[in-house]
Protein backbone atom coordinates (compact mmCIF):
# COMPACT_ATOMS: atom_id res chain seq x y z
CA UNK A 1 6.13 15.17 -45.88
CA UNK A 2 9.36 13.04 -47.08
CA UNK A 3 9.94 9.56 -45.66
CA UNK A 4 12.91 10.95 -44.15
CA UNK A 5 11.06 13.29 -42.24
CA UNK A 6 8.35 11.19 -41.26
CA UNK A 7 11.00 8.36 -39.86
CA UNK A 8 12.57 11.69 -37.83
CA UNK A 9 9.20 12.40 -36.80
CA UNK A 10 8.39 8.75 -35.45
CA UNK A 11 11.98 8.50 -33.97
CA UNK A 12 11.16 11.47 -31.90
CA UNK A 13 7.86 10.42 -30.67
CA UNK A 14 8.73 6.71 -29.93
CA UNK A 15 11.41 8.01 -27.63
CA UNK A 16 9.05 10.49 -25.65
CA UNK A 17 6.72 7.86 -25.58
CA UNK A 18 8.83 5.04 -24.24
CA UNK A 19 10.53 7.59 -21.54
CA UNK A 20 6.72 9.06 -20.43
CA UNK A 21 5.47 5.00 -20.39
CA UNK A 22 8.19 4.38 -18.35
CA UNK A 23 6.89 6.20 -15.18
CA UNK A 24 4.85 3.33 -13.47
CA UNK A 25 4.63 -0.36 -12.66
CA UNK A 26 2.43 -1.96 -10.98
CA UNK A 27 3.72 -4.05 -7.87
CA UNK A 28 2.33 -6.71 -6.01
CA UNK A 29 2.72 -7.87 -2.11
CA UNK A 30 1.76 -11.32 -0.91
CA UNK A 31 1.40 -11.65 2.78
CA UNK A 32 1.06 -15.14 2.80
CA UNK A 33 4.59 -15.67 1.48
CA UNK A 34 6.99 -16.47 3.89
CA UNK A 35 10.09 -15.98 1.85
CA UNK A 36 13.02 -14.41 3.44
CA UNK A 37 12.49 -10.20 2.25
CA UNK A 38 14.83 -9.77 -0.92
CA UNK A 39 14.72 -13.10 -2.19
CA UNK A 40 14.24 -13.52 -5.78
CA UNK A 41 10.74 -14.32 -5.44
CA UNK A 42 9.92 -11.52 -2.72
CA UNK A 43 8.02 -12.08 -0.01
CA UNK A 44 7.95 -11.27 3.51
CA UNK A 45 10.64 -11.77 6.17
CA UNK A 46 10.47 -14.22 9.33
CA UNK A 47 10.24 -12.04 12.01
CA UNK A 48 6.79 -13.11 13.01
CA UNK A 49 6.87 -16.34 15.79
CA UNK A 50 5.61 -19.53 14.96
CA UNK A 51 2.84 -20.95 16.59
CA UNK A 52 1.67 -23.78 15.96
CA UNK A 53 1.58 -22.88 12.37
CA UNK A 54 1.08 -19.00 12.89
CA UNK A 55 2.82 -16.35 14.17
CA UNK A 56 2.18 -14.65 17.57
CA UNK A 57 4.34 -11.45 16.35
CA UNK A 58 5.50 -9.28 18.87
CA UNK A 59 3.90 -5.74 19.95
CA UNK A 60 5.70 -2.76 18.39
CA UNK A 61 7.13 -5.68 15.45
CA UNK A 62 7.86 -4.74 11.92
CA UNK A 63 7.66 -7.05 9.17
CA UNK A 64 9.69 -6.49 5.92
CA UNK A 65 8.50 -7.56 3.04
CA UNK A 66 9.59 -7.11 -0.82
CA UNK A 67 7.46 -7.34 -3.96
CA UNK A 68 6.78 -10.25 -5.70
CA UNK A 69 9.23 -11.38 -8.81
CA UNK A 70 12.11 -9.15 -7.17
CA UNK A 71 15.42 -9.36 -5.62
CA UNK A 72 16.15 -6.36 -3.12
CA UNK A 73 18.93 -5.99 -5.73
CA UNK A 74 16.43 -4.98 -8.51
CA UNK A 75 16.78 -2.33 -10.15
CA UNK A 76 14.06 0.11 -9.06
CA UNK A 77 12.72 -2.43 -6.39
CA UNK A 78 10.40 -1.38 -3.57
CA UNK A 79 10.73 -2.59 0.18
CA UNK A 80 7.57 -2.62 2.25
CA UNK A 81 7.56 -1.95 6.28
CA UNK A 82 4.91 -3.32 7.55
CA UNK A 83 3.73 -2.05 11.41
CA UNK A 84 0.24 -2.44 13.29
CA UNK A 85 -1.53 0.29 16.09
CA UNK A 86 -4.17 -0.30 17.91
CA UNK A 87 -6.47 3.06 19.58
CA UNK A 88 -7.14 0.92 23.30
CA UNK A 89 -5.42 1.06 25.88
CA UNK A 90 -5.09 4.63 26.68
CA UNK A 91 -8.03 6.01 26.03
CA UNK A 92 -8.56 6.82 22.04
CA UNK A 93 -4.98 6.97 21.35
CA UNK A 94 -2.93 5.19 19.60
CA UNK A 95 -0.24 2.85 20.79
CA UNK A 96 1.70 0.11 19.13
CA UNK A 97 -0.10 -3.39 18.75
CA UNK A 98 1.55 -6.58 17.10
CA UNK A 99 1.24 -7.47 13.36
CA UNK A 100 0.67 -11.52 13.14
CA UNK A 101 0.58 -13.98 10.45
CA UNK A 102 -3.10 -15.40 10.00
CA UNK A 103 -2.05 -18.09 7.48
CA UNK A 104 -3.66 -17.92 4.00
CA UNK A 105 -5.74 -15.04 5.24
CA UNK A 106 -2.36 -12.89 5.56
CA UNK A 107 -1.49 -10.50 8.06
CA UNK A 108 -4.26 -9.98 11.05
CA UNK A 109 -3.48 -7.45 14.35
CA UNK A 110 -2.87 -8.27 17.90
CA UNK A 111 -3.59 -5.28 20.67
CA UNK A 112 -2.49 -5.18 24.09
CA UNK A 113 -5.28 -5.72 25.69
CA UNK A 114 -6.19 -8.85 23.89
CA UNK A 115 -2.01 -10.33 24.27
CA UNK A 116 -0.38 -12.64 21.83
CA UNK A 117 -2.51 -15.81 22.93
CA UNK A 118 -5.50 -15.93 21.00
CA UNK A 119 -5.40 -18.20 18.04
CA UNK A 120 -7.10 -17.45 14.57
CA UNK A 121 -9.64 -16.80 13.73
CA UNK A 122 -8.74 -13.78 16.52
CA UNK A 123 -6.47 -11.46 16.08
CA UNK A 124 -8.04 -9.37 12.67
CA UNK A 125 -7.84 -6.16 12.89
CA UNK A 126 -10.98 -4.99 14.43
CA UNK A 127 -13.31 -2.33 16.03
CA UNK A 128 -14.47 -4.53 18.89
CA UNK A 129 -14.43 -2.71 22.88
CA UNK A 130 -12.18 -1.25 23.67
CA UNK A 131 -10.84 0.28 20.45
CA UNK A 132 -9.44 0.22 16.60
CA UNK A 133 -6.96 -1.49 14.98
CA UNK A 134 -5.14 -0.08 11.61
CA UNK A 135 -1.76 -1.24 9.72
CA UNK A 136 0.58 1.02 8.67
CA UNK A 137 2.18 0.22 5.80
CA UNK A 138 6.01 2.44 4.91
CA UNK A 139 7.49 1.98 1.67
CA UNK A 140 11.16 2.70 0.52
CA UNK A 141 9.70 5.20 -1.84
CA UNK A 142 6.50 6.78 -2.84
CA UNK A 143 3.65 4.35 -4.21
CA UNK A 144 0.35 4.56 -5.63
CA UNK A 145 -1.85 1.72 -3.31
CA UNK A 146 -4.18 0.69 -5.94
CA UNK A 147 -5.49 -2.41 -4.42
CA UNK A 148 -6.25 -4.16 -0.91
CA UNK A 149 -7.01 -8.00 -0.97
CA UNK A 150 -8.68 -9.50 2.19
CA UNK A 151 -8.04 -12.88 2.80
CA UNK A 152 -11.17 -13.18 5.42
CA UNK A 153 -13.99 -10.82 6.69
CA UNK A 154 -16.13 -11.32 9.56
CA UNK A 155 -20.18 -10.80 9.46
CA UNK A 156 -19.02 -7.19 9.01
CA UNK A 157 -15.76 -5.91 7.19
CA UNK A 158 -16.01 -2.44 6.96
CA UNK A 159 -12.09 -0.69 6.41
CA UNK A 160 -10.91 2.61 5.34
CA UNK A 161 -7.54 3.46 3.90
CA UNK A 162 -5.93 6.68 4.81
CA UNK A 163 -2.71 8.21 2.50
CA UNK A 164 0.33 10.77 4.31
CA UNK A 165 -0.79 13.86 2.56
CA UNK A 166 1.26 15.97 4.34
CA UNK A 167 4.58 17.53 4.03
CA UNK A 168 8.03 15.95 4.61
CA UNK A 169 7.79 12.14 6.13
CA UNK A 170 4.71 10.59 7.81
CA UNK A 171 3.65 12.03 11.51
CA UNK A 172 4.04 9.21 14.13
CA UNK A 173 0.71 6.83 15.06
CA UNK A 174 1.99 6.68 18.33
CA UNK A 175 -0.05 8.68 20.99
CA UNK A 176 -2.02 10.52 18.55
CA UNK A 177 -5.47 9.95 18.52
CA UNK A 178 -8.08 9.58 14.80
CA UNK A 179 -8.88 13.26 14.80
CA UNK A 180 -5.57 14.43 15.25
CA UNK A 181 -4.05 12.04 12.27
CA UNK A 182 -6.26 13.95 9.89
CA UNK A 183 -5.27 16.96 11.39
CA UNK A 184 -1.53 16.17 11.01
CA UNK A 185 -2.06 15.52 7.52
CA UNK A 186 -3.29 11.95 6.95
CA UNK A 187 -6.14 11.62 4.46
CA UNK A 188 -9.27 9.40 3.86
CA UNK A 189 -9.40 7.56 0.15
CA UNK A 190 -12.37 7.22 -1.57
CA UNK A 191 -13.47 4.03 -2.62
CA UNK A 192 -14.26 4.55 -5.76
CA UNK A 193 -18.41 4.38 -5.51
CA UNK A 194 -19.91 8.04 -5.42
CA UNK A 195 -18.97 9.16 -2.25
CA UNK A 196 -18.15 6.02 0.10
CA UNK A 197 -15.09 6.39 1.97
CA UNK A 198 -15.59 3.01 3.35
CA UNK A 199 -14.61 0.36 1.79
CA UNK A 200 -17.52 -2.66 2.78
CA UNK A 201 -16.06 -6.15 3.25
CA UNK A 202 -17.87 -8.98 3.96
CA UNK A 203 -17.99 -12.84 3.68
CA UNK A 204 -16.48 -13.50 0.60
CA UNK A 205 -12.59 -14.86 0.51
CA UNK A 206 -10.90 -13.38 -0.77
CA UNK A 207 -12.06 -10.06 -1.89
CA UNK A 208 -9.84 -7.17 -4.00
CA UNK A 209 -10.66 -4.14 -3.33
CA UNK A 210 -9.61 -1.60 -6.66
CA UNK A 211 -8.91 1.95 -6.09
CA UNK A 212 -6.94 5.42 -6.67
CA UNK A 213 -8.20 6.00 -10.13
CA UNK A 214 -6.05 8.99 -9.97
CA UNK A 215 -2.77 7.46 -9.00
CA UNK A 216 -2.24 9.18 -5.09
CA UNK A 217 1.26 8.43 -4.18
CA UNK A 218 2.49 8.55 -0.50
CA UNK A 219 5.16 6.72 1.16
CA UNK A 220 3.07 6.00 3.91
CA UNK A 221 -0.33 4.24 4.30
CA UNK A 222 -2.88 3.02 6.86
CA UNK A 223 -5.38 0.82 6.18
CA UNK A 224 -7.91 0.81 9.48
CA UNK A 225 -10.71 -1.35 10.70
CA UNK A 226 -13.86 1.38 10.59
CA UNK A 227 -13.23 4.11 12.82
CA UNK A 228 -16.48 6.10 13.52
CA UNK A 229 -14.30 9.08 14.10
CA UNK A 230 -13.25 9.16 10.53
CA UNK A 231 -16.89 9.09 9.44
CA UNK A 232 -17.33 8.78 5.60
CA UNK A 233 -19.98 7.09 4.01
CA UNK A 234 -20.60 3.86 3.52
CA UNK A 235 -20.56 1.94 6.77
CA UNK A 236 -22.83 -0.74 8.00
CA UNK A 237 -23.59 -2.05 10.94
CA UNK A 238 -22.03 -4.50 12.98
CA UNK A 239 -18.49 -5.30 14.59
CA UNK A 240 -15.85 -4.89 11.65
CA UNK A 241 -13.17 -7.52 11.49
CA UNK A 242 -10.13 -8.03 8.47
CA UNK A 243 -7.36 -9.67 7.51
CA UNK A 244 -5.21 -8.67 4.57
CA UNK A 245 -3.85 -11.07 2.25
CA UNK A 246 -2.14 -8.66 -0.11
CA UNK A 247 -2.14 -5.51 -1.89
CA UNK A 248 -0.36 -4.17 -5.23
CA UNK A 249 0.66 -0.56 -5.97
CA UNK A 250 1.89 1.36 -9.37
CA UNK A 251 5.14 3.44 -8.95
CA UNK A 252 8.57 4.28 -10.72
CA UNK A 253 9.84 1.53 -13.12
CA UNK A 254 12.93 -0.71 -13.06
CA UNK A 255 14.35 1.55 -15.66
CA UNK A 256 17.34 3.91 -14.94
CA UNK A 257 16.60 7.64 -14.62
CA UNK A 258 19.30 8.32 -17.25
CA UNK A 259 18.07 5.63 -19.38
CA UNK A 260 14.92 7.49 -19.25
CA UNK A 261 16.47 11.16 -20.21
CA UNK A 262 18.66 9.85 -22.91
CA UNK A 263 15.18 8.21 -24.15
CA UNK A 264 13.51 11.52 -24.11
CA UNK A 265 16.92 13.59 -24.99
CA UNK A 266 16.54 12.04 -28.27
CA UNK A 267 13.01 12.87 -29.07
CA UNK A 268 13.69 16.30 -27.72
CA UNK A 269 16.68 15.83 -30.52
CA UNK A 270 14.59 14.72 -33.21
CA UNK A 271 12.48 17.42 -32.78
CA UNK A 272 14.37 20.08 -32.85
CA UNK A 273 16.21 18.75 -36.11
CA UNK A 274 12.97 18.93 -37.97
CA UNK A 275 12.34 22.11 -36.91
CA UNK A 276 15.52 23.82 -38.45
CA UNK A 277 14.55 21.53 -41.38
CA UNK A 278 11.37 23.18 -42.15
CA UNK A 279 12.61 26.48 -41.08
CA UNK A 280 15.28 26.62 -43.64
């Protein structure tokens, strides 16, 4: 082969390879920054009430927050709703509970039934009587959750992480109780060991938790303090209490959509030029 072909040949597949490589990036999320949402540096908005140096929330609040290193203006940037449910209340459904800043150990959960009073270390998102707590975490477009860092654990920390499976946008939280979400299409992620669907926290801040070897996308996410109804393996015994500090996902880079077709136009070009070559 002629160096003329050969510098065709590596044209072509340095463009396909640059366009397919351009597919994912991985994001990350700190919940302990209190940036305004869309600031260069990310972060998450204000919405949450001080007190005393941490934030009673509000039930049925929504926090905002943007990933790190990114302006909202950023090209291919991501925007994270954060929301928080709680199954007590009204018997084992679900009904909207307040999301609260927990300091350096990130976002914890206030239900109704405990109120906004009780200062840290309350307020994690827990399976204590009378029910469960889960986030619920939207994002502007679909994402890969590939990792979930707690920022503190009680004796017990068992979690699982569920992913919208289903068609069109994510079924509403909101009345439903943990057998119907699977039946509406939400679905249980596996942690990565054998089997487990639980994900086992414990005493140890703060502790990543790696997953999704095969790149799940949703827009929509819940990550749950261990709900028996769920089963799964992998639970232990003991009341299960979290707080999240942070989490990253992999999704769609900052580069353009046309940027990316011209990239692989060319190849496709290249390509097809050597092939009339050799056919001639």
């Amino acid at each position: 082969m002629n160096a003329r072909k050969l510098s065709f040949l590596a044209l072509a597949a340095a463009s396909l390879a640059v366009a397919g490589s351009a597919s994912a990036q991985t994001r990350t999320y700190s919940f302990t920054d209190r940036n305004v949402a869309g600031s260069p540096t990310g972060g998450c908005n204000t919405s949450l009430t001080a007190t005393t140096g941490f934030g009673t929330g509000s039930f049925g609040n929504s926090i905002l927050c943007q990933q790190a290193g990114n302006a909202s203006t950023t090209t291919g940037s991501q925007t994270l709703s954060v929301s928080a449910w709680s199954s007590d209340g009204s018997g084992s459904t679900y009904r909207t509970a307040a999301v609260n800043d927990q300091g350096a150990s990130g976002f914890g959960i206030a239900n109704q039934t405990e109120g906004l009073a009780v200062i840290p270390p309350g307020h994690s998102a827990d399976n204590a009587t009378p029910g469960v707590d889960l986030w619920q975490l939207n994002f502007s477009s679909a994402q890969a959750l590939k990792s979930i860092t707690l920022g503190w654990a009680g004796a017990d920390g068992d979690f699982q992480v569920l992913r919208w499976g289903g068609t069109g946008a994510a079924t509403s939280v909101n009345t439903r109780t943990a057998a119907q979400l699977l039946t509406d299409g939400w679905v249980l992620m596996n942690t990565g060991v054998g089997a487990n669907t639980v994900f086992d926290g414990t005493i140890a801040e703060p502790q990543t938790f790696n997953f999704n070897g095969g790149n799940l996308t949703s827009t929509s996410w819940l990550v749950s303090a261990y709900n028996s109804s769920w089963a799964g393996t992998g639970a232990t015994v003991g009341v299960d209490e979290i707080k999240i500090q942070g989490i990253t996902t992999s999704g769609p880079t900052a580069v353009s959509a046309p940027g990316t077709l011209t990239l692989a136009g060319l190849g496709l070009l290249c390509a097809g030029f050597l092939r009339r070559r050799n056919a001639t």
